[in-house]
C-alpha atoms as a PDB file:
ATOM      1  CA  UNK A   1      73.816  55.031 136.267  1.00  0.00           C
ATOM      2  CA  UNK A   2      72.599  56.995 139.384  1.00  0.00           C
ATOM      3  CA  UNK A   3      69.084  58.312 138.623  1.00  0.00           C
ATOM      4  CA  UNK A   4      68.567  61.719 136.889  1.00  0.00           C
ATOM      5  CA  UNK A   5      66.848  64.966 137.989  1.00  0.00           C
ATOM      6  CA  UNK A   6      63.829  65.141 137.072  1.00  0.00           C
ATOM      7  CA  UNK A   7      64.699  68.432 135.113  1.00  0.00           C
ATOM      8  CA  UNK A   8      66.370  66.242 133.121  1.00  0.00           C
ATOM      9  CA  UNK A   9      63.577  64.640 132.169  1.00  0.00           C
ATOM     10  CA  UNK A  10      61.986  67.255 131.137  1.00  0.00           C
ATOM     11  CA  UNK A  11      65.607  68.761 128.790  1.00  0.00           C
ATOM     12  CA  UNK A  12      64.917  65.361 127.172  1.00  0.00           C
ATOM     13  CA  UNK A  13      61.174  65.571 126.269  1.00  0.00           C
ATOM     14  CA  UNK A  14      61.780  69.353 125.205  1.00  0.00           C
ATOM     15  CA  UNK A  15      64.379  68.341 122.859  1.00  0.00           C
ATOM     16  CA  UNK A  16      67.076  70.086 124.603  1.00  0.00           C
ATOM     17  CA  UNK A  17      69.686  66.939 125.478  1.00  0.00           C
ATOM     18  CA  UNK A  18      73.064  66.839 123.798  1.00  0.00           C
ATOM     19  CA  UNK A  19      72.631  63.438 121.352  1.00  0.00           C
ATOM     20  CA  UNK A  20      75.458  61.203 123.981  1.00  0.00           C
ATOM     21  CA  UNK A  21      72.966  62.299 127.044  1.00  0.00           C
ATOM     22  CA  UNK A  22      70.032  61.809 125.422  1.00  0.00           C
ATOM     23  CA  UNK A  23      71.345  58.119 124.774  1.00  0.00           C
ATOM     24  CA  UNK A  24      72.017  57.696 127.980  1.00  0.00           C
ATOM     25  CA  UNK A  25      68.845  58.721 129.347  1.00  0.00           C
ATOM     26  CA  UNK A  26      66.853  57.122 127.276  1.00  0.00           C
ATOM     27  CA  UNK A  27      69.084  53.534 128.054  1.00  0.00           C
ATOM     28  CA  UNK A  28      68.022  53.972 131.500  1.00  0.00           C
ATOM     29  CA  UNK A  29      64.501  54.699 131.254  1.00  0.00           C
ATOM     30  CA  UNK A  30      63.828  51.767 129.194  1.00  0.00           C
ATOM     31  CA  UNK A  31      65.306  49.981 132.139  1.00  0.00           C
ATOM     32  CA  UNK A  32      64.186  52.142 135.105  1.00  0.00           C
ATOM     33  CA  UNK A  33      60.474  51.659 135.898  1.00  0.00           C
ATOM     34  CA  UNK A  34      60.845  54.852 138.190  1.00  0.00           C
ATOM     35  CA  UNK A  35      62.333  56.821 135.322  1.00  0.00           C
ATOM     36  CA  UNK A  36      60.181  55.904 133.341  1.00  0.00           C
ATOM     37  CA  UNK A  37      57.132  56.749 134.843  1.00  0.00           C
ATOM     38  CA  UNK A  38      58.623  60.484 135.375  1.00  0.00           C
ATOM     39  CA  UNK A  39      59.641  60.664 131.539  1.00  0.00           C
ATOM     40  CA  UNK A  40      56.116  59.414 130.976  1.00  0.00           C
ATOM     41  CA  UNK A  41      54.276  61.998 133.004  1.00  0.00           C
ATOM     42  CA  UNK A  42      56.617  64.637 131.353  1.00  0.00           C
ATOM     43  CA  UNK A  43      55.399  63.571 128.183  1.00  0.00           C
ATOM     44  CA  UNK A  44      51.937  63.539 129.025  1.00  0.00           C
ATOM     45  CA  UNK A  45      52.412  67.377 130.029  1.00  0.00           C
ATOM     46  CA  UNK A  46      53.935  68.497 127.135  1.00  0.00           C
ATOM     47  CA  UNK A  47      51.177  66.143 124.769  1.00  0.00           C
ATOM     48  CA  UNK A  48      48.132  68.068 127.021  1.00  0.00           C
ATOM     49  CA  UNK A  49      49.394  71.357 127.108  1.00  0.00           C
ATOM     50  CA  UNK A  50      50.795  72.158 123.428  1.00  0.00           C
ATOM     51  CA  UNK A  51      48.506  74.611 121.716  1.00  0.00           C
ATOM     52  CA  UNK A  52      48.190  74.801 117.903  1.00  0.00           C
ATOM     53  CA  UNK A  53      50.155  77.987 117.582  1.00  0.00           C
ATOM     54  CA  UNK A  54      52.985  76.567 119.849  1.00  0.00           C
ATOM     55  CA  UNK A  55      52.570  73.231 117.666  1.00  0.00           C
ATOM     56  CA  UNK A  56      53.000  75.351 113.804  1.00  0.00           C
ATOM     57  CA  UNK A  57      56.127  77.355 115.751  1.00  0.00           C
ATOM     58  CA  UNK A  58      58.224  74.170 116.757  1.00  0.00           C
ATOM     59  CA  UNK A  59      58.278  73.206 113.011  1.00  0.00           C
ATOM     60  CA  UNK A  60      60.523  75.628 112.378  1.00  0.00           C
ATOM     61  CA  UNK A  61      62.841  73.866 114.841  1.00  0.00           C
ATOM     62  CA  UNK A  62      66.031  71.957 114.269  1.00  0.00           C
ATOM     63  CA  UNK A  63      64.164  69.302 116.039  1.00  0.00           C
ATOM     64  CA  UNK A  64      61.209  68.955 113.817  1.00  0.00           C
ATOM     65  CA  UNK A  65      63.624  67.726 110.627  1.00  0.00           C
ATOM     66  CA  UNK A  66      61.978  64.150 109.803  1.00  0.00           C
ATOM     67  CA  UNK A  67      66.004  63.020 110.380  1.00  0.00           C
ATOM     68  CA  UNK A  68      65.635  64.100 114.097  1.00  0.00           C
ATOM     69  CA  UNK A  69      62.322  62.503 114.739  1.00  0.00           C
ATOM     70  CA  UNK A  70      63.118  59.431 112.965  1.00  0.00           C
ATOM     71  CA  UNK A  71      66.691  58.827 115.095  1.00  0.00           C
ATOM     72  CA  UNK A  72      64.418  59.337 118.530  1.00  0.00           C
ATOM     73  CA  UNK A  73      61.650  57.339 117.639  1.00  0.00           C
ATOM     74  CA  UNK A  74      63.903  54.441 116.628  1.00  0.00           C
ATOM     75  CA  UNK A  75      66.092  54.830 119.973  1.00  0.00           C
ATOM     76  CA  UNK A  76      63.348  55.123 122.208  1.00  0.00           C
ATOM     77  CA  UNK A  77      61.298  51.846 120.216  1.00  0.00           C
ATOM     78  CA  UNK A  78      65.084  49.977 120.226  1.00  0.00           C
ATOM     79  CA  UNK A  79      65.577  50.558 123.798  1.00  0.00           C
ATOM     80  CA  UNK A  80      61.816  49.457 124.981  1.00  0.00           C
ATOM     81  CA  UNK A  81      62.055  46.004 123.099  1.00  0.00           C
ATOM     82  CA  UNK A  82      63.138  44.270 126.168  1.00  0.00           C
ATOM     83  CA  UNK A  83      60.392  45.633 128.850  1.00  0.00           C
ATOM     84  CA  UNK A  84      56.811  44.327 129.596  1.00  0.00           C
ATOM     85  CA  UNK A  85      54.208  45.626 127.410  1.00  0.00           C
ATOM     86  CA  UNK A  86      52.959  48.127 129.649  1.00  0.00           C
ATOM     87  CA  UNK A  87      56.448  50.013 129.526  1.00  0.00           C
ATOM     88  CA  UNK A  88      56.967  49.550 125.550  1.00  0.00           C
ATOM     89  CA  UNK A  89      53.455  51.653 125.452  1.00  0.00           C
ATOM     90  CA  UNK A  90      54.095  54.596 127.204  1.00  0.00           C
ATOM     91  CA  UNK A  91      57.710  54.731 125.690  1.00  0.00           C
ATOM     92  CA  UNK A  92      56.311  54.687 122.117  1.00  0.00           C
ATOM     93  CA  UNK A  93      53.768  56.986 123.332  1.00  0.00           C
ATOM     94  CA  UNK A  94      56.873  59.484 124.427  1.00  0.00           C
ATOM     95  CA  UNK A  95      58.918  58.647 120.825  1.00  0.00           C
ATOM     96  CA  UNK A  96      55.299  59.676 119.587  1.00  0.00           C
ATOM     97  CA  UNK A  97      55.020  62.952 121.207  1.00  0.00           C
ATOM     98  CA  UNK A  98      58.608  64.483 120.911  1.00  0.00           C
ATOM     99  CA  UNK A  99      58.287  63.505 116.791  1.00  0.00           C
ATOM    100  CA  UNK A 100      54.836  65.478 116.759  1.00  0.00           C
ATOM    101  CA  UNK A 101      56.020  68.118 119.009  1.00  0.00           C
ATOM    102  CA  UNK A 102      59.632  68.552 117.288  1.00  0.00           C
ATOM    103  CA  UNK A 103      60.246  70.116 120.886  1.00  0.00           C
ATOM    104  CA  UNK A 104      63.071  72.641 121.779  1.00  0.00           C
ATOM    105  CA  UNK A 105      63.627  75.732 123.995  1.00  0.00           C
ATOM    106  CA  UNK A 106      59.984  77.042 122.578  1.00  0.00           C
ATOM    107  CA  UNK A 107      58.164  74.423 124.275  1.00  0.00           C
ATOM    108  CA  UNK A 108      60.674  73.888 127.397  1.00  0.00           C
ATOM    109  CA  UNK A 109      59.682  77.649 128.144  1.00  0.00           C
ATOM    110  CA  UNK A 110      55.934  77.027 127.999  1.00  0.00           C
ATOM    111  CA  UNK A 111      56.025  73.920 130.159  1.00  0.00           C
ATOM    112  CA  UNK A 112      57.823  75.513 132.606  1.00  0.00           C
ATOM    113  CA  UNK A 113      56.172  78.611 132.796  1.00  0.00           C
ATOM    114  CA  UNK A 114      52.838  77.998 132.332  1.00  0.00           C
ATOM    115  CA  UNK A 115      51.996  74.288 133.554  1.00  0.00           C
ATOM    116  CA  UNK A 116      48.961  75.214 136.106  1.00  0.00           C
ATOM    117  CA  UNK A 117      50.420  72.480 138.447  1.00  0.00           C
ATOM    118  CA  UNK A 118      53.736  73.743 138.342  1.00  0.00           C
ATOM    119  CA  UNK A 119      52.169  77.219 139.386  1.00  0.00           C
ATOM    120  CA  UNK A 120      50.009  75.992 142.158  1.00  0.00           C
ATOM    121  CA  UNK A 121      53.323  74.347 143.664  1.00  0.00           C
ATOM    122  CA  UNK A 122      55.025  77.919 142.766  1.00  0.00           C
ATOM    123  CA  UNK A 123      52.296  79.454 144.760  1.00  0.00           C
ATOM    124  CA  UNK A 124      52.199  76.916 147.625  1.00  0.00           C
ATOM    125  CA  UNK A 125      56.070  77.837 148.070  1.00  0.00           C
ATOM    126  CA  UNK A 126      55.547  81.818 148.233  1.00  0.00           C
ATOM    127  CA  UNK A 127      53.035  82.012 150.434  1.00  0.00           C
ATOM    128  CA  UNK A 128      52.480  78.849 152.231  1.00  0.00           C
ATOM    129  CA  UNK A 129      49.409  78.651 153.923  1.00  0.00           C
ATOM    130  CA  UNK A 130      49.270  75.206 155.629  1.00  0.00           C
ATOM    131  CA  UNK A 131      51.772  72.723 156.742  1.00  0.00           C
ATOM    132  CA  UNK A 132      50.136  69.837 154.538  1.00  0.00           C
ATOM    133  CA  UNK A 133      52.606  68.905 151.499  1.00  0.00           C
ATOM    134  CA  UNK A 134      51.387  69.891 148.046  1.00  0.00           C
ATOM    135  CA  UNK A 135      52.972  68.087 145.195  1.00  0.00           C
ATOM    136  CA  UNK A 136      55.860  69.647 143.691  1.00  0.00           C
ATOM    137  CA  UNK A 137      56.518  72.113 145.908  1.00  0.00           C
ATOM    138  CA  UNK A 138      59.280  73.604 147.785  1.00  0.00           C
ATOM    139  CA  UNK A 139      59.960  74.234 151.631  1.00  0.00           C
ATOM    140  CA  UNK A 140      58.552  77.394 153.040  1.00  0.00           C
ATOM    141  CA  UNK A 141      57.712  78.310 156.292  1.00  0.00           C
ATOM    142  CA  UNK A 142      54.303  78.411 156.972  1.00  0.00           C
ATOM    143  CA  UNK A 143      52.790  82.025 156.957  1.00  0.00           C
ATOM    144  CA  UNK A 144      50.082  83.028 160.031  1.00  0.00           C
ATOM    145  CA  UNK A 145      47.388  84.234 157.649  1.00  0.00           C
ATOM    146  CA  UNK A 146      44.653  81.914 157.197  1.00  0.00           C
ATOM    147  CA  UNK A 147      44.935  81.463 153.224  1.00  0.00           C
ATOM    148  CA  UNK A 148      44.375  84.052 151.042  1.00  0.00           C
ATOM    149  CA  UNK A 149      41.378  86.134 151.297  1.00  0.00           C
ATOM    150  CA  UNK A 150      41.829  88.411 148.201  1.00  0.00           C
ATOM    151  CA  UNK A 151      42.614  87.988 144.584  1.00  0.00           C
ATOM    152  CA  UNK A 152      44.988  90.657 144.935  1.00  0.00           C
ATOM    153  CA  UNK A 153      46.526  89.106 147.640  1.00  0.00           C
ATOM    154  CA  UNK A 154      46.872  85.893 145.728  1.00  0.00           C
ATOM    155  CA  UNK A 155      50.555  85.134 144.519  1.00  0.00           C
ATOM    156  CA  UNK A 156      50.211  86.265 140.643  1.00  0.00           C
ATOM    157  CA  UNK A 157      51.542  82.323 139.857  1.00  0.00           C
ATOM    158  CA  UNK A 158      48.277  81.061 141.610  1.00  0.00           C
ATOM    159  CA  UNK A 159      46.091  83.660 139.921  1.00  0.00           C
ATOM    160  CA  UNK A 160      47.464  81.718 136.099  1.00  0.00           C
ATOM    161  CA  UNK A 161      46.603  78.482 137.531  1.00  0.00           C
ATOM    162  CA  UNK A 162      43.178  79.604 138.266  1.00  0.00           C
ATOM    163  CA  UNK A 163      42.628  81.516 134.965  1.00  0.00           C
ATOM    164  CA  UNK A 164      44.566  78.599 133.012  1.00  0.00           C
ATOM    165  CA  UNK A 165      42.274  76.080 134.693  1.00  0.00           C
ATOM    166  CA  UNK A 166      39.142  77.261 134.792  1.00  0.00           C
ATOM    167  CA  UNK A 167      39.397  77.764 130.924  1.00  0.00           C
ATOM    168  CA  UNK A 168      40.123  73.865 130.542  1.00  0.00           C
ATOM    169  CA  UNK A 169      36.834  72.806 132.789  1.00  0.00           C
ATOM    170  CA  UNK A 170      34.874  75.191 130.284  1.00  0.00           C
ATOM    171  CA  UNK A 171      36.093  73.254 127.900  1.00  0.00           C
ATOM    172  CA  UNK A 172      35.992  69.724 129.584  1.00  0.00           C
ATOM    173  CA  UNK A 173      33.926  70.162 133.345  1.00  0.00           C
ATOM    174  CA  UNK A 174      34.567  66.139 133.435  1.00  0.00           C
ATOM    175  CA  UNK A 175      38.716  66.492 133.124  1.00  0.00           C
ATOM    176  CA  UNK A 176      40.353  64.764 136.046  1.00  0.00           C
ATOM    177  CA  UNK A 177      43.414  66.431 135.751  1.00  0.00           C
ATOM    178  CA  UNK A 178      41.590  70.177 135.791  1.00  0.00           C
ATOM    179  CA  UNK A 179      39.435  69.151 138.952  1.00  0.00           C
ATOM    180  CA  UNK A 180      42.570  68.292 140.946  1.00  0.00           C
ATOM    181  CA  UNK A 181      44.293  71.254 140.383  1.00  0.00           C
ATOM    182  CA  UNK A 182      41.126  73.206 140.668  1.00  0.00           C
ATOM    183  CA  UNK A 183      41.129  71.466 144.204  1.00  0.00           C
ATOM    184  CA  UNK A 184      44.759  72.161 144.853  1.00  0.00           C
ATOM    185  CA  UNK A 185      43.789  75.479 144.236  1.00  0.00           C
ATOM    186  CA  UNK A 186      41.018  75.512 146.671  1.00  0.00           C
ATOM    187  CA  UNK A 187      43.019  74.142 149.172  1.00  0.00           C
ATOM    188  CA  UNK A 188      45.745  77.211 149.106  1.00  0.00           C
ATOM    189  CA  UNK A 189      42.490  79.407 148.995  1.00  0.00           C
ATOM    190  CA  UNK A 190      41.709  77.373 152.397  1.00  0.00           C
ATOM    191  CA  UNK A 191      38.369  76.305 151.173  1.00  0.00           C
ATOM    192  CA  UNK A 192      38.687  72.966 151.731  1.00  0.00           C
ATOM    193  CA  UNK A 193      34.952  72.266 151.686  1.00  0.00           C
ATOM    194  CA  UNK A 194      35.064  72.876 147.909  1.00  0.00           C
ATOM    195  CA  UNK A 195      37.838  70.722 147.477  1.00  0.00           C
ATOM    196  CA  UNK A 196      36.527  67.846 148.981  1.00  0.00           C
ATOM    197  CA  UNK A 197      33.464  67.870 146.646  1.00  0.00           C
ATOM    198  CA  UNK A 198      35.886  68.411 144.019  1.00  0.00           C
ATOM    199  CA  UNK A 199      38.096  65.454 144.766  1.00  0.00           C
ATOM    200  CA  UNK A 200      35.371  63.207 145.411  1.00  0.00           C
ATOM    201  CA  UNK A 201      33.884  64.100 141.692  1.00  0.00           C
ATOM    202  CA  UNK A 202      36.806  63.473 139.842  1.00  0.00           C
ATOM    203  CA  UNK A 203      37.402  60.104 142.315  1.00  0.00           C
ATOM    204  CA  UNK A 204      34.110  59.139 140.567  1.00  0.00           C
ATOM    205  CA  UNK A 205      35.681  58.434 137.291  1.00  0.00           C
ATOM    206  CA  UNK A 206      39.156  57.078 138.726  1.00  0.00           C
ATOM    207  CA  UNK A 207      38.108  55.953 142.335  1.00  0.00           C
ATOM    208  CA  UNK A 208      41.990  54.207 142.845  1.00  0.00           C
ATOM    209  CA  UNK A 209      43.994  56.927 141.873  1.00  0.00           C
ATOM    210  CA  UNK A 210      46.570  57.252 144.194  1.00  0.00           C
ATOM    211  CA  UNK A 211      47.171  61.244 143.423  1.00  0.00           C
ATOM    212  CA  UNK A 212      43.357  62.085 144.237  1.00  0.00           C
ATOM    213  CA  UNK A 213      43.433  59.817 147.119  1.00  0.00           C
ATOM    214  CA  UNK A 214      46.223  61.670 148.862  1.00  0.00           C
ATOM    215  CA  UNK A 215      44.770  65.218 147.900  1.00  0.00           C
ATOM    216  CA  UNK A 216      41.634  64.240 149.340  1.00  0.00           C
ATOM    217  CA  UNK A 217      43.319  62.916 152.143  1.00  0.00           C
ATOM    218  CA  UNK A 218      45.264  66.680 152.722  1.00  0.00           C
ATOM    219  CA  UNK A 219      41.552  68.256 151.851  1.00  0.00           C
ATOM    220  CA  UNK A 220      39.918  66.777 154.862  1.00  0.00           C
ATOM    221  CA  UNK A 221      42.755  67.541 157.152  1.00  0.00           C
ATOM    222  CA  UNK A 222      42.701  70.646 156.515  1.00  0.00           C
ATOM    223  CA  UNK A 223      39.317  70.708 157.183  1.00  0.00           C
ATOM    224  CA  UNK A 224      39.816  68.864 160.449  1.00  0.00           C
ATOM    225  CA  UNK A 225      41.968  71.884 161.497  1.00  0.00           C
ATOM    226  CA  UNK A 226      39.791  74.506 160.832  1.00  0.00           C
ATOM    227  CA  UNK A 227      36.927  73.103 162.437  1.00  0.00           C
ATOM    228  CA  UNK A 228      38.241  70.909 164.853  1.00  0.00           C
ATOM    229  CA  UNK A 229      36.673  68.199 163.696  1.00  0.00           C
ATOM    230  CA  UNK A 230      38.554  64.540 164.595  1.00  0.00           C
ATOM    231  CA  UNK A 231      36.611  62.905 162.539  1.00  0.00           C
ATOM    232  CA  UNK A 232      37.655  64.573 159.782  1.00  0.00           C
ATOM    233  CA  UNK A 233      41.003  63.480 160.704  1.00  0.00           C
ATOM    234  CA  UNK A 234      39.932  60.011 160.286  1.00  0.00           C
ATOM    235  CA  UNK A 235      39.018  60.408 156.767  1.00  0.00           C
ATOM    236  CA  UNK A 236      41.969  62.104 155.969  1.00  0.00           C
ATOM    237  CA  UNK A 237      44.256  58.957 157.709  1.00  0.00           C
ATOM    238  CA  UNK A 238      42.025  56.613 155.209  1.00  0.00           C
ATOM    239  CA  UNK A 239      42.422  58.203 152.443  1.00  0.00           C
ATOM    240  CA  UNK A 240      46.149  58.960 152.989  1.00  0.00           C
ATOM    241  CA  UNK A 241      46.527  55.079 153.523  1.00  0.00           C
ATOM    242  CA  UNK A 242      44.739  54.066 150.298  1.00  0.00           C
ATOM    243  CA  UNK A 243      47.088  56.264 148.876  1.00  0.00           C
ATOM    244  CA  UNK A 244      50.017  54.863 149.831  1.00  0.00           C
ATOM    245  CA  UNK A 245      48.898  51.200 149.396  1.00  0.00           C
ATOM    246  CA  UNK A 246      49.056  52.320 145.414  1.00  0.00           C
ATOM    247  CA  UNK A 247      52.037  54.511 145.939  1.00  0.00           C
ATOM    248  CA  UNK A 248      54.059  53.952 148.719  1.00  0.00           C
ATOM    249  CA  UNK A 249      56.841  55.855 148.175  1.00  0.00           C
ATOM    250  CA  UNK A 250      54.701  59.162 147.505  1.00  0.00           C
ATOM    251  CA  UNK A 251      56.739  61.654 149.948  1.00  0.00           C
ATOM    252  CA  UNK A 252      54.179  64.009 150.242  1.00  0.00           C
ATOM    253  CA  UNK A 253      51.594  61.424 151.534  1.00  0.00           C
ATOM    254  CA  UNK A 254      53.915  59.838 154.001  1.00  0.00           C
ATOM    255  CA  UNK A 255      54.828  63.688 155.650  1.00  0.00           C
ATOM    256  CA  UNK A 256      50.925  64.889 155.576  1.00  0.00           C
ATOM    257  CA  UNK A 257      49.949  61.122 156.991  1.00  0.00           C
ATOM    258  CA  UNK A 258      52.745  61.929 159.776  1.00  0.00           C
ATOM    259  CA  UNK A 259      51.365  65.251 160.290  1.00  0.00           C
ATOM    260  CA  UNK A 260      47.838  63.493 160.602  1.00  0.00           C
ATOM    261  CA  UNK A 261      49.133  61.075 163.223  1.00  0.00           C
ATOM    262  CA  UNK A 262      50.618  63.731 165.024  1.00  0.00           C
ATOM    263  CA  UNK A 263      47.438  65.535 165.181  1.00  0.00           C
ATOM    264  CA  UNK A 264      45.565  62.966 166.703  1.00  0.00           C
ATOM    265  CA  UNK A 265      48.486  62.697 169.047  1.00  0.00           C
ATOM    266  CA  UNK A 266      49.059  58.753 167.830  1.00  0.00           C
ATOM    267  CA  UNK A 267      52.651  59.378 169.264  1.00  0.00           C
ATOM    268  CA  UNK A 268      53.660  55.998 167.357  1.00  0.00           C
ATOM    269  CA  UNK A 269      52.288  56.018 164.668  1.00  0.00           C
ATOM    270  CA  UNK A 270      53.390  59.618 163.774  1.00  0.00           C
ATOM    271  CA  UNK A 271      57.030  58.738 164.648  1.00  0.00           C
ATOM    272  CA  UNK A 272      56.738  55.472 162.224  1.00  0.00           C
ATOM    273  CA  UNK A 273      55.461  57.754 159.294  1.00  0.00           C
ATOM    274  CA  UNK A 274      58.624  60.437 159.878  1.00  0.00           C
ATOM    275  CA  UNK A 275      61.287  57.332 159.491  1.00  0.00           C
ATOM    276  CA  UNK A 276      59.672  56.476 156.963  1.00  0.00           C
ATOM    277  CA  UNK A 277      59.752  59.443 155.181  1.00  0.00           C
ATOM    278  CA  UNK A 278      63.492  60.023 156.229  1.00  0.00           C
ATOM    279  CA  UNK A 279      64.097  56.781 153.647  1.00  0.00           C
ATOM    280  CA  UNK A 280      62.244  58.620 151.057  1.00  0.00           C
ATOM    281  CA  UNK A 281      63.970  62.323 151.389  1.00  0.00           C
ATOM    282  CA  UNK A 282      67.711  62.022 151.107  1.00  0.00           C
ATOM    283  CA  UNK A 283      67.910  65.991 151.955  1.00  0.00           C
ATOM    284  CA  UNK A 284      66.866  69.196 151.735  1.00  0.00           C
ATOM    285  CA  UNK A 285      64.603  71.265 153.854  1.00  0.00           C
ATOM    286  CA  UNK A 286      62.139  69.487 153.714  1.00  0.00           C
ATOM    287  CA  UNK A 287      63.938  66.681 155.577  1.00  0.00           C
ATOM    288  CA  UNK A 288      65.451  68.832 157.778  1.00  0.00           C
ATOM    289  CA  UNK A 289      62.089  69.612 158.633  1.00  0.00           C
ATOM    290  CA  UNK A 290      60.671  66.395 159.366  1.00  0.00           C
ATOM    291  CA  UNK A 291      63.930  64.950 161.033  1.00  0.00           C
ATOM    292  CA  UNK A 292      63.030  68.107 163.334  1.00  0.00           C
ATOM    293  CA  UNK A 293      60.008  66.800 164.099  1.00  0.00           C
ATOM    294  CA  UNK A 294      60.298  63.725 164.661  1.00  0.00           C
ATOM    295  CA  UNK A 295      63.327  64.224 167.324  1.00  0.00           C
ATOM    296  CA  UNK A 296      60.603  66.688 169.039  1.00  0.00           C
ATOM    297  CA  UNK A 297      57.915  63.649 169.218  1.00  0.00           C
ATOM    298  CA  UNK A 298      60.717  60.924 170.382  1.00  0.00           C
ATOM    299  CA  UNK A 299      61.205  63.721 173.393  1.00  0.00           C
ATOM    300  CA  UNK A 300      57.846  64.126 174.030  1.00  0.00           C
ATOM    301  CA  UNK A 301      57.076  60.069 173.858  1.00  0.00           C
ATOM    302  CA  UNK A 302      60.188  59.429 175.941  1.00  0.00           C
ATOM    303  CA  UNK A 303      59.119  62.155 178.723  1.00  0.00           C
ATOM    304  CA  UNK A 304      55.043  61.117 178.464  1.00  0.00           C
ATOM    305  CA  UNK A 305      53.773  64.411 177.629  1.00  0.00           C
ATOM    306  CA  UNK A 306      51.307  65.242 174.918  1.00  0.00           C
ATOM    307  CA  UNK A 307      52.601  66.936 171.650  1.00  0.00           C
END
């Protein structure tokens, strides 16, 4: 079975997958450690981000009959009897949270619309103000204003993030998760300065986490930039690289290492990291984009000019 979206993913942890698909799915995540990890995170988004009120409207769901949650929870326990410990955790963990949840097209709505990371990425997309990568978002050609200088210029999807996570550090100032989208959201504000404090805070409490690594990595590049600072750009290559060594397959690390490399004008090394990343994207514009780049390097290298 060829991997699934990731949309369909999330259908399953809302509830919304037809009883055959949902068999399938959850056959191969039980045996897909890739899968699995994106059904976990899914999971982990919808356990986080429920509120009560959502929680006493989904029992009114089909889903939340003790029937329903019974016939997941057994699936997703019989299918995780096989796999390492590690893996029969998180997959209980998910039987857990879709039998509390009782999900359906209430709580595939909120996710969706409301997730702060989801509407950082959404922001990213409309009104792009770097060439850096940012998690989860689409392509977009990068716009010549130098981030956004106004709340009311700020796309309205950024403004929710902002609202929706500076409620959550109120409540928790110590929540990894809320400082790196706070300094996601710094970054599109193009105050990377406050990121990088940010990200090195939360780094405190989970010093090898591979997502923090790489944003910290994009936070001082983007400082290198608007200072012209190369050191800066040496930070950002060692942080990009511890990244990687815990996630190597990370897309968005391998195209902002690239653009690093490229920066420095490390004409190699920048043309290693766009292969590489042509293994990890198998299309879409975001390819299309680095593919461009990297011909325009292999030029450049091949008639010794500069980039």
């Amino acid at each position: 079975m060829k991997c699934p979206a990731p949309a369909e993913w999330a259908s399953l942890a809302a509830g919304l997958a037809e009883a055959g698909r949902r068999d399938e799915l959850l056959a191969h995540a039980s045996q897909c450690d890739a899968c699995g990890a994106v059904l976990h995170s899914v999971v982990e988004d919808f356990s986080e981000d429920m509120t009560d009120a959502e929680s006493q409207a989904l029992k009114a769901l089909e889903s939340a009959k003790p029937e329903w949650q019974r016939d997941v929870a057994r699936r997703m326990a019989d299918r995780s009897r096989s796999r390492p410990t590690y893996i029969r955790t998180w997959l209980a963990r998910a039987a857990a949270v879709l039998v509390a949840a009782g999900a359906g097209w209430l709580a595939w709505n909120q996710w969706m619309a409301s997730d702060p990371a989801r509407l950082i990425a959404s922001a990213y997309t409309e009104q792009r103000p770097f060439e850096y990568r940012m998690p989860g978002a689409a392509y977009a050609p990068v716009r010549q204003e130098r981030g956004v200088t106004s709340a009311f210029q700020r796309p309205q999807a950024l403004n929710d993030a902002i609202s929706r996570i500076g409620g959550e550090l109120k409540k928790n100032p110590e929540g990894v998760k809320w400082m790196e989208l706070s300094a996601r959201a710094e970054m599109l504000e193009r105050d990377p300065e406050a990121a990088i404090a940010t990200l090195q805070h939360a780094l405190e409490q989970k010093p090898d986490d591979a997502d923090l690594l790489a944003d910290l990595g994009a936070a001082y590049a983007l400082r290198a930039d608007d200072r012209n600072r190369a050191v800066d750009y040496g930070y950002a290559i060692d942080y990009l690289n511890r990244s990687l060594q815990k996630k190597p397959n990370s897309a968005e690390a391998v195209f902002n290492l690239a653009l690093v490399y490229d920066r420095m004008n490390a004409y190699q090394l920048a043309i290693d990291e766009w292969q590489q990343y042509l293994k990890l994207d198998a299309g879409g514009a975001w390819r299309e984009d680095a593919q461009r780049r990297l011909s325009e390097l292999e030029q450049k290298k091949k008639s010794g000019s500069k980039p």
